[in-house]
PDB file of N, CA and C in Angstrom:
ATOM      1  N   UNK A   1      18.324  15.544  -2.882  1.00  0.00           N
ATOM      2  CA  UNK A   1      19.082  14.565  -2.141  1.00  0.00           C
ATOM      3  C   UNK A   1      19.240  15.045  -0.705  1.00  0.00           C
ATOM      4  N   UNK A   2      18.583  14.408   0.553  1.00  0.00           N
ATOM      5  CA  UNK A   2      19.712  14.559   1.701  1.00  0.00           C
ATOM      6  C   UNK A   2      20.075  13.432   2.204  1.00  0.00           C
ATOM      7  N   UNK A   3      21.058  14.125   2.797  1.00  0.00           N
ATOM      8  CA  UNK A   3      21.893  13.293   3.621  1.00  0.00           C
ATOM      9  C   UNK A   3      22.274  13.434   5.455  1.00  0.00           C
ATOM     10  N   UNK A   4      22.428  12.391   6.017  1.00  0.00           N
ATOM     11  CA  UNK A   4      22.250  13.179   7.423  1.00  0.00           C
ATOM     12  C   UNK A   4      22.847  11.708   8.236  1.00  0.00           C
ATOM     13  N   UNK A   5      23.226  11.715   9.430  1.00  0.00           N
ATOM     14  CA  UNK A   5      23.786  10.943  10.082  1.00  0.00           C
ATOM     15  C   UNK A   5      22.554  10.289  11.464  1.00  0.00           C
ATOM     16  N   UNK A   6      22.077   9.213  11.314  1.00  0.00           N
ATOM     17  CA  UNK A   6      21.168   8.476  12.158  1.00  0.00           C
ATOM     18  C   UNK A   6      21.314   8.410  13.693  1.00  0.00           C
ATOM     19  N   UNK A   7      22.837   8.885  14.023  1.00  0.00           N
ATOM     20  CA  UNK A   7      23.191   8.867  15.487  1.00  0.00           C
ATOM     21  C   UNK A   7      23.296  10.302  16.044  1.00  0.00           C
ATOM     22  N   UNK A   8      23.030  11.448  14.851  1.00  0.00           N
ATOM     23  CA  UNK A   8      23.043  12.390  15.418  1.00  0.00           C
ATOM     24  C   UNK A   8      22.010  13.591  15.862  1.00  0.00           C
ATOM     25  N   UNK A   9      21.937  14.369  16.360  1.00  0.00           N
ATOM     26  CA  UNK A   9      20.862  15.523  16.470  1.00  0.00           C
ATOM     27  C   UNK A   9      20.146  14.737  17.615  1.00  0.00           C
ATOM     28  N   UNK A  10      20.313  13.805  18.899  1.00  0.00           N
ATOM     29  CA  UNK A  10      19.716  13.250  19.427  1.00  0.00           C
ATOM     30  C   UNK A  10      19.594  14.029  20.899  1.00  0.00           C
ATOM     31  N   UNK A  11      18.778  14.843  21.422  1.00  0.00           N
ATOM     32  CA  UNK A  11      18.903  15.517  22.321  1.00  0.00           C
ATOM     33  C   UNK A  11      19.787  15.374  23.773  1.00  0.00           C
ATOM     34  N   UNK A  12      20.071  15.457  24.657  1.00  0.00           N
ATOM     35  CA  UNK A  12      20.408  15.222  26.179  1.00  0.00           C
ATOM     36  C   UNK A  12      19.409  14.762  26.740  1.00  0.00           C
ATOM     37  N   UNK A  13      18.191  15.299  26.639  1.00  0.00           N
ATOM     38  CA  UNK A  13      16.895  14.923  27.492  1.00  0.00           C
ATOM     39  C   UNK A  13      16.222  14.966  26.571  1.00  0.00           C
ATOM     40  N   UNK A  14      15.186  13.622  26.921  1.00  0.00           N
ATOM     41  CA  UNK A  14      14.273  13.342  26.219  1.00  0.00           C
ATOM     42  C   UNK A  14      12.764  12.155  27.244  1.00  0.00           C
ATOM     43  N   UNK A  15      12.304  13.247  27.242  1.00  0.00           N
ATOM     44  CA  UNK A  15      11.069  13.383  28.183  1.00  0.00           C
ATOM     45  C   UNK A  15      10.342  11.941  27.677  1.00  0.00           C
ATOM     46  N   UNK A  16      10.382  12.221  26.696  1.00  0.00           N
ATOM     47  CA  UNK A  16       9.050  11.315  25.480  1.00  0.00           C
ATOM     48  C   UNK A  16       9.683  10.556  24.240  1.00  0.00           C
ATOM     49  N   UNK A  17       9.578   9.398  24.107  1.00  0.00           N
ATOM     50  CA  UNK A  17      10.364   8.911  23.194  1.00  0.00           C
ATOM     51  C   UNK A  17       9.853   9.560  21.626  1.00  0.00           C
ATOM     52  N   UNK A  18      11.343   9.201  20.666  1.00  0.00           N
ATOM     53  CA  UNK A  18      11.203  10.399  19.772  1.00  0.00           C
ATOM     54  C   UNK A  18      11.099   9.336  19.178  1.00  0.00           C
ATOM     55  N   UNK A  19      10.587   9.663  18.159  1.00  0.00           N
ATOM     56  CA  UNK A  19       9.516   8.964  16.673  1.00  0.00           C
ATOM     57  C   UNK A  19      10.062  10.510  15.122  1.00  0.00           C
ATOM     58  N   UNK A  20      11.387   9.912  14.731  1.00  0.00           N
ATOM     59  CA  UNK A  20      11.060  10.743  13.236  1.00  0.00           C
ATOM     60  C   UNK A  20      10.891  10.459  11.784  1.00  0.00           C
ATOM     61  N   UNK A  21      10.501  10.829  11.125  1.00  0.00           N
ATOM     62  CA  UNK A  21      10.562  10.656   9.907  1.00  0.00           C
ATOM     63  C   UNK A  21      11.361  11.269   8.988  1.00  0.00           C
ATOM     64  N   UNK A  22      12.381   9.622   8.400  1.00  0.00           N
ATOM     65  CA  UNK A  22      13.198   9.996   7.653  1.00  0.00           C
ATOM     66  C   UNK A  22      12.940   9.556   6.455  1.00  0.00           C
ATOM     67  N   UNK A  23      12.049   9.267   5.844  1.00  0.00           N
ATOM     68  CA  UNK A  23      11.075   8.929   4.100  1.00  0.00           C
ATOM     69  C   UNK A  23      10.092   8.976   4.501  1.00  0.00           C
ATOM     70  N   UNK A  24       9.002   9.549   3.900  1.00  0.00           N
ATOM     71  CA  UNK A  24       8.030   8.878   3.684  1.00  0.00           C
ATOM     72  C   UNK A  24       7.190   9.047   2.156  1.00  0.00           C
ATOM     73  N   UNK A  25       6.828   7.960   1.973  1.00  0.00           N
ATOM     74  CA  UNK A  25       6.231   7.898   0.694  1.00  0.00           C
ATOM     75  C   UNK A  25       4.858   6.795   0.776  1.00  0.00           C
ATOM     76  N   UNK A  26       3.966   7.070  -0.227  1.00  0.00           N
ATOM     77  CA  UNK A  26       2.387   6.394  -0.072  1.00  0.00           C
ATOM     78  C   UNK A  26       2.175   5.218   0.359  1.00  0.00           C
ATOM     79  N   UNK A  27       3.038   4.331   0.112  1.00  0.00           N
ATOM     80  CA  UNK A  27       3.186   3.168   0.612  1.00  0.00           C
ATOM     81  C   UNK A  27       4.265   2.636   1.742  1.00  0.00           C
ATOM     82  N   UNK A  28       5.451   3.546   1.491  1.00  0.00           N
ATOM     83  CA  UNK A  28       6.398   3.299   2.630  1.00  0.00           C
ATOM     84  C   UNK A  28       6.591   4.339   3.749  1.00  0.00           C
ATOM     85  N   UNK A  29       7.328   3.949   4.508  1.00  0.00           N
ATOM     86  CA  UNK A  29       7.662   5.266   5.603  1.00  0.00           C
ATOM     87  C   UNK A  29       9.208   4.868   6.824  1.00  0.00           C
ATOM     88  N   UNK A  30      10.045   5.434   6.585  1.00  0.00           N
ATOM     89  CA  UNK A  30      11.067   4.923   7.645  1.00  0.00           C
ATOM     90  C   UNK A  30      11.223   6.544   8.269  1.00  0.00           C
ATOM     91  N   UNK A  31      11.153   5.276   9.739  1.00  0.00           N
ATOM     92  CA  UNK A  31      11.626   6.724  10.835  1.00  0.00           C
ATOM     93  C   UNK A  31      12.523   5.518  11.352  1.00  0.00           C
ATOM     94  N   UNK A  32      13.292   7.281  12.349  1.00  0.00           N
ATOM     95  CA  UNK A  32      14.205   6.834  13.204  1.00  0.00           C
ATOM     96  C   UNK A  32      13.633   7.134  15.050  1.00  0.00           C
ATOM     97  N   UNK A  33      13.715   5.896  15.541  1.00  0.00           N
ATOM     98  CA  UNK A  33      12.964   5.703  17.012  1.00  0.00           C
ATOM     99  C   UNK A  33      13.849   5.790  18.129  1.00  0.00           C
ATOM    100  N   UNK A  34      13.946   6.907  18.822  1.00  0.00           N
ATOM    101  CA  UNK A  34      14.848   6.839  20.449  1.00  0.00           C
ATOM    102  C   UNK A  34      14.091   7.137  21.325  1.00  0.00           C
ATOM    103  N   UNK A  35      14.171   5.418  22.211  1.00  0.00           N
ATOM    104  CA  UNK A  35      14.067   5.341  23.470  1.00  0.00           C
ATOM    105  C   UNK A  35      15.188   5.386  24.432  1.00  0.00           C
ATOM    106  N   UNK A  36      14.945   5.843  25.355  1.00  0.00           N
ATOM    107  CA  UNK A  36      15.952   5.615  26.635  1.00  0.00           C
ATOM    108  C   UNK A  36      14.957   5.174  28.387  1.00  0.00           C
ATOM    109  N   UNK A  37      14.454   4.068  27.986  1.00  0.00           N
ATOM    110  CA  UNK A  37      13.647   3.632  29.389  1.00  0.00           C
ATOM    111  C   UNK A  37      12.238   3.816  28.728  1.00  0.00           C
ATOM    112  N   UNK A  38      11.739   4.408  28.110  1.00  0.00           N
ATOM    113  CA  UNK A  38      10.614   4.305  27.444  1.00  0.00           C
ATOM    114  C   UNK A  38       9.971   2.822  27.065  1.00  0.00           C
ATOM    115  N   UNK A  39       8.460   2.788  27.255  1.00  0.00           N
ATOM    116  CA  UNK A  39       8.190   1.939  26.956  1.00  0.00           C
ATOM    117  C   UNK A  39       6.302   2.258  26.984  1.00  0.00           C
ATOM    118  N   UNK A  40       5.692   1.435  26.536  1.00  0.00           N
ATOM    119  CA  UNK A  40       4.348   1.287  26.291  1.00  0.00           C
ATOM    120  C   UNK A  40       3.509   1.038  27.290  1.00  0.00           C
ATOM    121  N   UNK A  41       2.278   1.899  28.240  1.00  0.00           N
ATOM    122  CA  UNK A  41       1.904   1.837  29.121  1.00  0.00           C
ATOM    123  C   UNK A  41       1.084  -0.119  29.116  1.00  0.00           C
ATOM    124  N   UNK A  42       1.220  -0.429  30.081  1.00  0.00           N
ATOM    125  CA  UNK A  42       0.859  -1.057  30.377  1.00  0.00           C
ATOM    126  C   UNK A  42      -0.761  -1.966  29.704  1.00  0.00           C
ATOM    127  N   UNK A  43      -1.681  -1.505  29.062  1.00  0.00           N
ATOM    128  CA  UNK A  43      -2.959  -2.045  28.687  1.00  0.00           C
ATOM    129  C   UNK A  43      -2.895  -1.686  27.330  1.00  0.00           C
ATOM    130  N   UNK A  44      -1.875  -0.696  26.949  1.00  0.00           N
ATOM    131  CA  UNK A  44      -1.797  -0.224  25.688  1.00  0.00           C
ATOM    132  C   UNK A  44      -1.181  -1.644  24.795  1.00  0.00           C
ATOM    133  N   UNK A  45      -1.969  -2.020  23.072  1.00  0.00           N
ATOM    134  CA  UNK A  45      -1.286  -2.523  22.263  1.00  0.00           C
ATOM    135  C   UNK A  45      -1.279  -2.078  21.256  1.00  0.00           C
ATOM    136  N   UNK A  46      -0.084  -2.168  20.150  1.00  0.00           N
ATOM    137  CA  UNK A  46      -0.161  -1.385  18.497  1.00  0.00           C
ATOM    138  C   UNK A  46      -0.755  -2.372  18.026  1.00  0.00           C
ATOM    139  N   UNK A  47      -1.752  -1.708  17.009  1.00  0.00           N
ATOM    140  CA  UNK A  47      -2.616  -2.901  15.965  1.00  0.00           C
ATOM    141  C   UNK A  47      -2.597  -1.581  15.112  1.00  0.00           C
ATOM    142  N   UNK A  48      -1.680  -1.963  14.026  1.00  0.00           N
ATOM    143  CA  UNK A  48      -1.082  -1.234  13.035  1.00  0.00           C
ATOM    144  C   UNK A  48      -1.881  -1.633  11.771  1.00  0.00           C
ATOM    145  N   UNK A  49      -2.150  -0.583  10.699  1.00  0.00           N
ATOM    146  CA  UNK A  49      -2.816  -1.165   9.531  1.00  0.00           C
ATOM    147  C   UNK A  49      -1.572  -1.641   8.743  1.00  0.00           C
ATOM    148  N   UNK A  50      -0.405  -1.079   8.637  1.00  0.00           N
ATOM    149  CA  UNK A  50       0.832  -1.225   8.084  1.00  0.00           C
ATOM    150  C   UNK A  50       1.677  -2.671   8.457  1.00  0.00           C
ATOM    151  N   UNK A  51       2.383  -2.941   7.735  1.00  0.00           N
ATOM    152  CA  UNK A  51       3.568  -4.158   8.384  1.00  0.00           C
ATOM    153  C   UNK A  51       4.414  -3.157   8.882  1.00  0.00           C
ATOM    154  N   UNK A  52       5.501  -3.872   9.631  1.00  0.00           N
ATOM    155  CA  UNK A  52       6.082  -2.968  10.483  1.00  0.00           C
ATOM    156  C   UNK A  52       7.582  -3.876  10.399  1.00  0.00           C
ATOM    157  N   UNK A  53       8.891  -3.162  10.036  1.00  0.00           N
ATOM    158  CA  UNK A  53       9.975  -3.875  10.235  1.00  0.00           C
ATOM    159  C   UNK A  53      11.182  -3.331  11.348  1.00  0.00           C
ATOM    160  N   UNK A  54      11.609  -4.049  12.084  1.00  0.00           N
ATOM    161  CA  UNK A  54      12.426  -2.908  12.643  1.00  0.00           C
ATOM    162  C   UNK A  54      13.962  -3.816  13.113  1.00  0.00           C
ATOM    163  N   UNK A  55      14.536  -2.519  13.392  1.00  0.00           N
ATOM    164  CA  UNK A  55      15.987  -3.042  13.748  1.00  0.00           C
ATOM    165  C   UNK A  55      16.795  -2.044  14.413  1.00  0.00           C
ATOM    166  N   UNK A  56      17.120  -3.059  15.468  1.00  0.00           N
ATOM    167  CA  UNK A  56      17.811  -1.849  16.966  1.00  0.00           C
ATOM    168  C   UNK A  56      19.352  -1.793  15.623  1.00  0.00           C
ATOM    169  N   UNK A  57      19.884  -0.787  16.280  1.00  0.00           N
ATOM    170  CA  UNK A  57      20.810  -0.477  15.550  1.00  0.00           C
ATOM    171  C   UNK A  57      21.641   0.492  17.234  1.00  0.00           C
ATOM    172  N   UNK A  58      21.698   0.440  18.106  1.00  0.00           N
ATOM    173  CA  UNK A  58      22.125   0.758  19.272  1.00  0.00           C
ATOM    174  C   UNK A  58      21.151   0.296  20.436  1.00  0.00           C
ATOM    175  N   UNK A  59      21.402   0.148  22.003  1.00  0.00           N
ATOM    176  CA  UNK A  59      20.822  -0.140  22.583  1.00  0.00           C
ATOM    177  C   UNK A  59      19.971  -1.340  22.623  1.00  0.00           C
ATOM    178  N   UNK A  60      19.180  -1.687  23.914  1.00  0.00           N
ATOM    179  CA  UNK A  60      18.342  -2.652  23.746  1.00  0.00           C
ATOM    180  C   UNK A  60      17.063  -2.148  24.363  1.00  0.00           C
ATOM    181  N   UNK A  61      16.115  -3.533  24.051  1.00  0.00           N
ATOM    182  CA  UNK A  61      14.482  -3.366  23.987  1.00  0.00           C
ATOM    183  C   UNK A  61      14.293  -4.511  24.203  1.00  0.00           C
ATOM    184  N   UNK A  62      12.565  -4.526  24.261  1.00  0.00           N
ATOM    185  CA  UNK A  62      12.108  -6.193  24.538  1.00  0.00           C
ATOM    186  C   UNK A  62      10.256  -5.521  24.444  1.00  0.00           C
ATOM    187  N   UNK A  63       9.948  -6.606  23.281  1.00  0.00           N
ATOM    188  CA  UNK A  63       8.466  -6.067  22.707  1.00  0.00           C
ATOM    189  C   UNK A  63       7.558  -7.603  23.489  1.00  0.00           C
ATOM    190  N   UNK A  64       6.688  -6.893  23.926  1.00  0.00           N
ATOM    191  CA  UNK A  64       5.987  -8.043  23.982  1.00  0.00           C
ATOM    192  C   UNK A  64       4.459  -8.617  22.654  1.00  0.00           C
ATOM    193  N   UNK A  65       4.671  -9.517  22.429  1.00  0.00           N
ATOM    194  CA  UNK A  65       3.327 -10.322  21.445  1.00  0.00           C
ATOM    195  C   UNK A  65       2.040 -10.533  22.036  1.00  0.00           C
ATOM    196  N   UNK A  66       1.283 -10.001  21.660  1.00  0.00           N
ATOM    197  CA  UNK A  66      -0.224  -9.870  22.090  1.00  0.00           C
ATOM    198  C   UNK A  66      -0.650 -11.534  22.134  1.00  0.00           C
ATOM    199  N   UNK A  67      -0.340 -12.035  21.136  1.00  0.00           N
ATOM    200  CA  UNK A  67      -1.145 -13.372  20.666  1.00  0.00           C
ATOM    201  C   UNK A  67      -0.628 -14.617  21.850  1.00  0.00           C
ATOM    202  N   UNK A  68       0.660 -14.313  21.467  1.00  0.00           N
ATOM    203  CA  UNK A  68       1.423 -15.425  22.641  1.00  0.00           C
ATOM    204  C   UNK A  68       1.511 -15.103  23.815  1.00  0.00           C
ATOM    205  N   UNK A  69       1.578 -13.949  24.033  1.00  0.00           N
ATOM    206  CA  UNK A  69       2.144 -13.093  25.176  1.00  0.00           C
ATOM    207  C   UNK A  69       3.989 -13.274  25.378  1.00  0.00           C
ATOM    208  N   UNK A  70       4.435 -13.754  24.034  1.00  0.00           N
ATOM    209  CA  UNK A  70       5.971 -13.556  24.165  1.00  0.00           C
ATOM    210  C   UNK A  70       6.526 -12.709  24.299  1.00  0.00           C
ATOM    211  N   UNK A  71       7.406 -12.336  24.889  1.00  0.00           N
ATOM    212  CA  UNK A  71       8.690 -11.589  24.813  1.00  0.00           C
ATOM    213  C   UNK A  71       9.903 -11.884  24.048  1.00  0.00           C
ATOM    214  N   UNK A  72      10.099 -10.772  23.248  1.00  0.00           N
ATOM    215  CA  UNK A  72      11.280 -10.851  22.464  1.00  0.00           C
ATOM    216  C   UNK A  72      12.331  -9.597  22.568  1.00  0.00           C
ATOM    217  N   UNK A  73      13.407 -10.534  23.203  1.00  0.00           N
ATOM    218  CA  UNK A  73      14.782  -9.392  23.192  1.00  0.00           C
ATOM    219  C   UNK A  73      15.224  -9.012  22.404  1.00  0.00           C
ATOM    220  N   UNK A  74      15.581  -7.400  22.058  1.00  0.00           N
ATOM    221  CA  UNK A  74      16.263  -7.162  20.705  1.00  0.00           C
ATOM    222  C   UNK A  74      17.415  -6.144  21.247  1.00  0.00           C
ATOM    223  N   UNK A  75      18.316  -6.530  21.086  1.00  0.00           N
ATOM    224  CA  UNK A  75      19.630  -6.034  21.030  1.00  0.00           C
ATOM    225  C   UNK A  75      20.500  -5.423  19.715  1.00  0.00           C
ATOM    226  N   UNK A  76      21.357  -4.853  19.748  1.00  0.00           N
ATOM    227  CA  UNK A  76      22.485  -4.247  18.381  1.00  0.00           C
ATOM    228  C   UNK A  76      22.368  -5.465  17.048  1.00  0.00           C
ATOM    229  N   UNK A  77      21.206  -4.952  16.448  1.00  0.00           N
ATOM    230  CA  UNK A  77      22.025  -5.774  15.063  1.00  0.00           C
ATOM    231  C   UNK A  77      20.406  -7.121  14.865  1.00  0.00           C
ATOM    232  N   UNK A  78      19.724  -6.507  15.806  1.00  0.00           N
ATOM    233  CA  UNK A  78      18.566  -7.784  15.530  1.00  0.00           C
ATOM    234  C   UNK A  78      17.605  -6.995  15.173  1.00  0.00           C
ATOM    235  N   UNK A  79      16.548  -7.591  14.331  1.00  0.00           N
ATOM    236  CA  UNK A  79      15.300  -6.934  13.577  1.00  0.00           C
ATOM    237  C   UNK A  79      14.322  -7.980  13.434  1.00  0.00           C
ATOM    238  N   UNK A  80      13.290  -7.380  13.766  1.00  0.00           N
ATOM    239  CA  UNK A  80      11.939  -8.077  13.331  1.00  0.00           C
ATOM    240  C   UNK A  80      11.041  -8.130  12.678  1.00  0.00           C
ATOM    241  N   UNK A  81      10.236  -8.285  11.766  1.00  0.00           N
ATOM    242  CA  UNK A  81       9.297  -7.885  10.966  1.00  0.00           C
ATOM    243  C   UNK A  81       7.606  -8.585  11.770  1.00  0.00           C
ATOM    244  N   UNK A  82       7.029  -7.365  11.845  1.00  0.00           N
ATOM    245  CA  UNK A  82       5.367  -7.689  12.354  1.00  0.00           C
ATOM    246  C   UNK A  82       4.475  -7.476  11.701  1.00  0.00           C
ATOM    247  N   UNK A  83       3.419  -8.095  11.381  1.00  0.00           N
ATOM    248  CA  UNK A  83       2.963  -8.341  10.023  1.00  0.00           C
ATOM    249  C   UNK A  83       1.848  -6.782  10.158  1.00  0.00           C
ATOM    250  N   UNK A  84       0.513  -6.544   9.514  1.00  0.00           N
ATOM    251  CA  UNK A  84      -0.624  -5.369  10.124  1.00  0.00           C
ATOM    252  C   UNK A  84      -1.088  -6.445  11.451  1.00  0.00           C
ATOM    253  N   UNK A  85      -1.639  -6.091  11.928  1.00  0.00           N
ATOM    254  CA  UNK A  85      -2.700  -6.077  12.979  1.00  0.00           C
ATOM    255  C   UNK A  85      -1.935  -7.414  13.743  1.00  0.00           C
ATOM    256  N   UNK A  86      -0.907  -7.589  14.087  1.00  0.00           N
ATOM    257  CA  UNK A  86      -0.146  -8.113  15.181  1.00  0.00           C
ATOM    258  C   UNK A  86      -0.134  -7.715  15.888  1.00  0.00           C
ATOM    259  N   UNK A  87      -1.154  -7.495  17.409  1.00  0.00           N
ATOM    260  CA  UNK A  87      -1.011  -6.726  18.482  1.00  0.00           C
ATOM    261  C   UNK A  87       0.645  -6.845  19.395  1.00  0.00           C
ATOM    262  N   UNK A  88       1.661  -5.858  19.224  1.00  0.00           N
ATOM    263  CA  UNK A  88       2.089  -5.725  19.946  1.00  0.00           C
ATOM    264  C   UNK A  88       2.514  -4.329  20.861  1.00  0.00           C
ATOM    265  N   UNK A  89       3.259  -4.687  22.081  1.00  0.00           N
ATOM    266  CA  UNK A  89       3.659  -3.130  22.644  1.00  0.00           C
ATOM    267  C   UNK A  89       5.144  -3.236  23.249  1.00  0.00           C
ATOM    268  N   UNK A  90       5.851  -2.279  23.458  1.00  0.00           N
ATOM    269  CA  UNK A  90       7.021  -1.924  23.552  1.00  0.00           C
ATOM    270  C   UNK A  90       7.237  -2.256  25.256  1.00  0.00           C
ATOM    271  N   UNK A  91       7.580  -3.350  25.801  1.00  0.00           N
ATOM    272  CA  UNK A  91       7.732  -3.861  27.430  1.00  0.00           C
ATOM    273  C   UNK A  91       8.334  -2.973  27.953  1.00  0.00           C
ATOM    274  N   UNK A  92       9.895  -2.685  27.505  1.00  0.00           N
ATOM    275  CA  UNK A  92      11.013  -2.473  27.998  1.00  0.00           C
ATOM    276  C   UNK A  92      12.256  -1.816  27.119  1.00  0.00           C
ATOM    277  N   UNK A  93      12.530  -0.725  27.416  1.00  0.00           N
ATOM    278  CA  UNK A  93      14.007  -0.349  26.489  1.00  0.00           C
ATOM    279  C   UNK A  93      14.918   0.319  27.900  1.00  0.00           C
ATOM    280  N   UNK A  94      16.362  -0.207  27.456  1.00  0.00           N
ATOM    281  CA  UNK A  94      16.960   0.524  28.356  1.00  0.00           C
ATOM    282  C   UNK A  94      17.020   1.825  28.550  1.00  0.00           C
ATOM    283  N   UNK A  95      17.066   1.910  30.156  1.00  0.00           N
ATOM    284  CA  UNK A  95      17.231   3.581  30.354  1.00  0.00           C
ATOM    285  C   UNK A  95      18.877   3.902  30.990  1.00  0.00           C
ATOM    286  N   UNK A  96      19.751   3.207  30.717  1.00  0.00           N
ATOM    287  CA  UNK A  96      20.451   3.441  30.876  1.00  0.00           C
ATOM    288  C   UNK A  96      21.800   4.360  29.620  1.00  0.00           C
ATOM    289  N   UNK A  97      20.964   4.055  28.068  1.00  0.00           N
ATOM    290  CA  UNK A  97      21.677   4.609  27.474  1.00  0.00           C
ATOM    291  C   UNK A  97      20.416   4.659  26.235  1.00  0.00           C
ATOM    292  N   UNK A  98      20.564   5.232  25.081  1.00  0.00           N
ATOM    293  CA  UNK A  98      19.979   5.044  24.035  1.00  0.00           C
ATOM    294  C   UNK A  98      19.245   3.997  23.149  1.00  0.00           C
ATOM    295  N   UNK A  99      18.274   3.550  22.782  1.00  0.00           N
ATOM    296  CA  UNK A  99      17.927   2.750  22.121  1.00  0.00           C
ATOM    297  C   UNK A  99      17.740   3.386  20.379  1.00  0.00           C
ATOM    298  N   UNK A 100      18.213   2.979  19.942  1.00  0.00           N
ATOM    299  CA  UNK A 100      17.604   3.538  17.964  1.00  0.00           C
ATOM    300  C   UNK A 100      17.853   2.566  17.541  1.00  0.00           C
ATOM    301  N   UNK A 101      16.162   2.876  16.441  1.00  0.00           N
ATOM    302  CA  UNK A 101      15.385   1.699  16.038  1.00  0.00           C
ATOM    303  C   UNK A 101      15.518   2.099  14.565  1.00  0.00           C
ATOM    304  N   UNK A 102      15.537   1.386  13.576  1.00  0.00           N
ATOM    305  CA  UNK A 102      15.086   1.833  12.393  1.00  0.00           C
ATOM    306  C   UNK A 102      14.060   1.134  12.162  1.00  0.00           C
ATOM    307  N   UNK A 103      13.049   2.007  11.920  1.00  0.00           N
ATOM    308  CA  UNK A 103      11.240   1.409  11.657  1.00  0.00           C
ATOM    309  C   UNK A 103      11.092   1.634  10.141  1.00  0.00           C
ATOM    310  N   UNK A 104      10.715   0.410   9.565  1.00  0.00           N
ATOM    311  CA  UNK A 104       9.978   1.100   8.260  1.00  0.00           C
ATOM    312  C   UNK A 104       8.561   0.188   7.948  1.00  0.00           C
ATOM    313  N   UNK A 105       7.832   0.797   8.071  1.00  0.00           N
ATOM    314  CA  UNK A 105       6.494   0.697   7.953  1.00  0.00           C
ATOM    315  C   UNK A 105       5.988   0.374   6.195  1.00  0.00           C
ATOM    316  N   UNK A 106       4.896  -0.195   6.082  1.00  0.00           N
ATOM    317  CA  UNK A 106       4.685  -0.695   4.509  1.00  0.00           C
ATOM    318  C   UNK A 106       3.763  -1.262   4.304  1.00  0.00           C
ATOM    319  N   UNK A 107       2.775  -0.917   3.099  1.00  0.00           N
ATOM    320  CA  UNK A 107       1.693  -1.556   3.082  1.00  0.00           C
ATOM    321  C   UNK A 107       1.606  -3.417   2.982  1.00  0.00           C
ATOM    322  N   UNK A 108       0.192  -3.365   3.330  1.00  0.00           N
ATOM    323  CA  UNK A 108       0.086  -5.324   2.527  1.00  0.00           C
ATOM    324  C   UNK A 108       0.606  -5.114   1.082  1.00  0.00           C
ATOM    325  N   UNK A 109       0.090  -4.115   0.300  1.00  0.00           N
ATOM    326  CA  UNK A 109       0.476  -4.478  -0.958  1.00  0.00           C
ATOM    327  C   UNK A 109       2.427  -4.591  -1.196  1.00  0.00           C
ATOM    328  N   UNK A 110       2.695  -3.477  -0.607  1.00  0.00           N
ATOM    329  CA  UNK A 110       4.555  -3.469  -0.566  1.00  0.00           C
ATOM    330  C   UNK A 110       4.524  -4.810  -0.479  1.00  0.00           C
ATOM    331  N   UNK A 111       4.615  -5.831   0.429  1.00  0.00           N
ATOM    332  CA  UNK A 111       4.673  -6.473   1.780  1.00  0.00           C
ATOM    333  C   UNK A 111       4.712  -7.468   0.358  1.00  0.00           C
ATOM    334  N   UNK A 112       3.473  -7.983  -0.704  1.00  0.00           N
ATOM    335  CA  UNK A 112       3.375  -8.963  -1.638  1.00  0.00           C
ATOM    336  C   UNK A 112       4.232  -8.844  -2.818  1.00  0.00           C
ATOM    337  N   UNK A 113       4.513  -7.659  -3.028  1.00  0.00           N
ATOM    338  CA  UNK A 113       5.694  -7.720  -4.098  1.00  0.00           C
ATOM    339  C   UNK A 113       6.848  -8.400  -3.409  1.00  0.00           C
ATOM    340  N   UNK A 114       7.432  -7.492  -2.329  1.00  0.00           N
ATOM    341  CA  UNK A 114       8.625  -8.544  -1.722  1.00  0.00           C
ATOM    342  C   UNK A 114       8.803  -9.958  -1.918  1.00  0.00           C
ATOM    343  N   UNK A 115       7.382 -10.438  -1.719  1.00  0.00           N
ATOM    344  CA  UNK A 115       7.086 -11.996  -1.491  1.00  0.00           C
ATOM    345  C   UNK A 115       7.862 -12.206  -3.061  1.00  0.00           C
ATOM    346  N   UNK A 116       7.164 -11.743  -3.743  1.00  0.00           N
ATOM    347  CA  UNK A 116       7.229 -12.720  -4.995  1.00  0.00           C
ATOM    348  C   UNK A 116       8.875 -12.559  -5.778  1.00  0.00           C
ATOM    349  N   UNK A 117       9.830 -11.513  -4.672  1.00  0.00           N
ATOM    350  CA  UNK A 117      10.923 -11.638  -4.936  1.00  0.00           C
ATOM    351  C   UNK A 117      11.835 -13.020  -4.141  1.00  0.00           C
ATOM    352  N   UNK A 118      11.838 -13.642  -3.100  1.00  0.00           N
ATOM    353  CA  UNK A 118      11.929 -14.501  -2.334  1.00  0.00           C
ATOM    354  C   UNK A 118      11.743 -15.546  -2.863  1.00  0.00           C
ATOM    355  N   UNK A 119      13.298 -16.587  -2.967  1.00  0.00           N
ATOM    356  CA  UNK A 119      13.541 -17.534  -3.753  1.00  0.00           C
ATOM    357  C   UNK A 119      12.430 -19.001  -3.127  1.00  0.00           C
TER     358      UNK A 119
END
């Protein structure tokens, strides 16, 4: 069993946004994501083999959608789910204070059991 607190162990400086892993297992994987002004260079997009779910849980962000070219704001308490190969990249996170994300990543197959729980 552990146990551990999601807001803590978060450095003073942080050069490079941090990416950790807090499960991972064959099909699943949750990390915990802090940005502070970080964001995705410019030409760069994620095309993930995995679905991808996430949810700010402090701070804000704003991802942009490859397909549409939308922007979507995510603030305290909002989450998104992106399916595999949804090109997107990370626009914008504030640098004025912390952003943490909870990511959990999951195969297509995870992804179809869910379904068939969904009324």
């Amino acid at each position: 069993m552990k146990s551990a607190n999601i807001y803590h162990g978060i450095p003073a400086d942080i050069p490079d946004e941090i990416a950790e892993s807090l499960l991972s297992r064959a099909s699943l994987r949750i990390e915990r994501i802090v940005s502070r002004g970080h964001h995705s260079p410019p030409d760069f997009w994620y095309d993930q083999e995995e679905h991808e779910w996430i949810l700010v849980l402090s701070g804000k962000a704003r991802l942009q959608l490859a397909e549409t070219g939308e922007l979507v704001s995510l603030n305290p308490g909002d989450y998104l789910e992106i399916p595999a190969h949804a090109r997107h990249r990370v626009d914008w996170t504030d640098p004025s204070q912390d952003t943490i994300w909870l990511a959990i990543f999951f195969t297509p197959e995870v992804r179809n059991e869910f379904s068939r729980l969904d009324p």
